[in-house]
Protein backbone atom coordinates (compact mmCIF):
# COMPACT_ATOMS: atom_id res chain seq x y z
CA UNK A 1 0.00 0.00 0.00
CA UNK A 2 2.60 2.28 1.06
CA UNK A 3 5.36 1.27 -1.14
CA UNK A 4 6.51 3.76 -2.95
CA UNK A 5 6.51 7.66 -2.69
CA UNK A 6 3.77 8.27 -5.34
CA UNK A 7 1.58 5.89 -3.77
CA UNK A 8 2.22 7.48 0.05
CA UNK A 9 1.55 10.95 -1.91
CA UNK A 10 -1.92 10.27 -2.97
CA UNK A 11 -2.72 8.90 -0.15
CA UNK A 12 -2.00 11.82 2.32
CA UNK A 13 -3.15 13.88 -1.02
CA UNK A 14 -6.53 12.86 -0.33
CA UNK A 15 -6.61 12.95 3.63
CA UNK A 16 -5.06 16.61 3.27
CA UNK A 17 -8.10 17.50 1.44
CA UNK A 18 -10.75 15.63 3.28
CA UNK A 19 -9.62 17.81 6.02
CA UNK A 20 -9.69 21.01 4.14
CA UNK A 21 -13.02 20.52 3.56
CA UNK A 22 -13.98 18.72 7.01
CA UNK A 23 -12.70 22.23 8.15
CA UNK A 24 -14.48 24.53 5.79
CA UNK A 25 -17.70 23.07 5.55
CA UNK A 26 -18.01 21.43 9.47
CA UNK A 27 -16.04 23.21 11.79
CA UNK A 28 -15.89 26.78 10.67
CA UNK A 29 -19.77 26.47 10.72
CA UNK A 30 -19.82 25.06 13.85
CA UNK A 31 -17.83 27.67 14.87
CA UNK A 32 -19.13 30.90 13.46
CA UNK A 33 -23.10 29.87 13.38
CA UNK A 34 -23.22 27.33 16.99
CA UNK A 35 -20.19 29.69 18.43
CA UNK A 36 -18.12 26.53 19.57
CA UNK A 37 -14.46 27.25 18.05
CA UNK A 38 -13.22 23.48 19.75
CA UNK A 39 -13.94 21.52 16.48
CA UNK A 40 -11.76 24.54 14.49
CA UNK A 41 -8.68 23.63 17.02
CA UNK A 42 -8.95 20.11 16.72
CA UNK A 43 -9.28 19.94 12.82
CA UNK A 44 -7.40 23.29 12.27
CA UNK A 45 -4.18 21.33 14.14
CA UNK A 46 -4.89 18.04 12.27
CA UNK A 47 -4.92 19.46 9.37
CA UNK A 48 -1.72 21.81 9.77
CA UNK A 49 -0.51 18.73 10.59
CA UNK A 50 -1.80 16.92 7.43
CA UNK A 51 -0.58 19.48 5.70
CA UNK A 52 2.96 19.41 6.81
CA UNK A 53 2.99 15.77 5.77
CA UNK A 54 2.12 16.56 2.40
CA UNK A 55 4.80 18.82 1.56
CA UNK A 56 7.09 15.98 3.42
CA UNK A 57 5.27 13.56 0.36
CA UNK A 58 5.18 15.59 -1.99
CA UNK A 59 9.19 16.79 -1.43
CA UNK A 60 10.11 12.64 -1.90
CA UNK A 61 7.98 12.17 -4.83
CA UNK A 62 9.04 14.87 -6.83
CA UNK A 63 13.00 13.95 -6.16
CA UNK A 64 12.00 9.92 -6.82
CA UNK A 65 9.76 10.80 -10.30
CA UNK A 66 11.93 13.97 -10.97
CA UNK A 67 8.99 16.15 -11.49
CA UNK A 68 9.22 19.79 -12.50
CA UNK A 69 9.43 22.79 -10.00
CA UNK A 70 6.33 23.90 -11.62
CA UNK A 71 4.75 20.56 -11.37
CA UNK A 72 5.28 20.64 -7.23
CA UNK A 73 4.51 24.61 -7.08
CA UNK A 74 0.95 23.65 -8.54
CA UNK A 75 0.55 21.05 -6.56
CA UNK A 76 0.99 23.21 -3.66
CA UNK A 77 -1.91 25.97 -4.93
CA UNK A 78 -4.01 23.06 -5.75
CA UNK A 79 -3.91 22.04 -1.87
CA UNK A 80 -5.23 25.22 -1.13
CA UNK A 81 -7.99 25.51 -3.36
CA UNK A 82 -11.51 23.40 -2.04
CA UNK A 83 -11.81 20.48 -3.79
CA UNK A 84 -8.16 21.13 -4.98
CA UNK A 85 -6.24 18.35 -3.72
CA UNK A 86 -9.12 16.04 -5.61
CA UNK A 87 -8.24 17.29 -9.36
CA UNK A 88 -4.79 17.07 -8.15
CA UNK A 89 -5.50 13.04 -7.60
CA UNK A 90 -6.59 12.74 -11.20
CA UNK A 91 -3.52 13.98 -12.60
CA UNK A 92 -1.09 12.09 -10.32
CA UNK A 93 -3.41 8.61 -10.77
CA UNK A 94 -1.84 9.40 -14.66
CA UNK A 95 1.55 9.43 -13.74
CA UNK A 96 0.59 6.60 -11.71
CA UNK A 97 -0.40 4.25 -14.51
CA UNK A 98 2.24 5.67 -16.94
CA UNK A 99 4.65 4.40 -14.67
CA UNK A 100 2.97 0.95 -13.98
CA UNK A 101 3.06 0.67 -17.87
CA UNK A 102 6.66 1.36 -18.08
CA UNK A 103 7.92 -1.11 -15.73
CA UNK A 104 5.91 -4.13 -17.44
C-alpha cells in the first residue's frame, strides 16, 4: 500500500483535502453559526498537521519521479484551493499508470 513515494503521496493527497473541507464546511460552521471554536482547534491542528505531511510527500515524490518545479509549485496551490487536492488526484493517478506501464 505504502510502497513507494507516489503511492504514500496520494494517499496523504486525499486525507489533506478531506480535512480542508472537514474544516471549511463542518467546523468553521460550527464555529461561526453554533459559536463553539473546539472543532476549528482540533481539525485546524490536524490538518496543519496533514498538511505538513504533504509537503514531506510531496518533497520525496518529486525527487523519486523527478517532477518539474512547476509541477510541485501547482501542486501546492491546488492544496489550497476546495476540492483542490481532488483534481490534483486525477492527474497524479496518470503518472501513476504511466509508470505501472513502463515497468511491465
Amino acid at each position: 500500500m505504502f510502497s513507494s513515494s507516489l503511492k504514500r503521496f496520494r494517499i496523504i493527497t486525499f486525507v489533506e483535502g478531506v480535512s480542508f473541507l472537514t474544516l471549511l464546511f463542518i467546523a468553521m460552521p460550527i464555529k461561526y453559526i453554533g459559536g463553539n471554536p473546539i472543532p476549528v482547534k482540533i481539525v485546524g491542528m490536524a490538518h496543519g498537521l496533514l498538511f505538513f505531511v504533504f509537503l514531506f510527500c510531496l518533497y520525496q515524490a518529486a525527487v523519486e519521479y523527478k517532477w518539474s518545479k512547476k509541477f510541485s509549485f501547482f501542486a501546492i496551490v491546488f492544496s489550497c484551493i476546495p476540492f483542490g487536492t481532488f483534481i490534483l488526484d486525477s492527474d497524479l493517478k496518470k503518472k501513476q499508470l504511466i509508470l505501472a506501464q513502463q515497468k511491465k
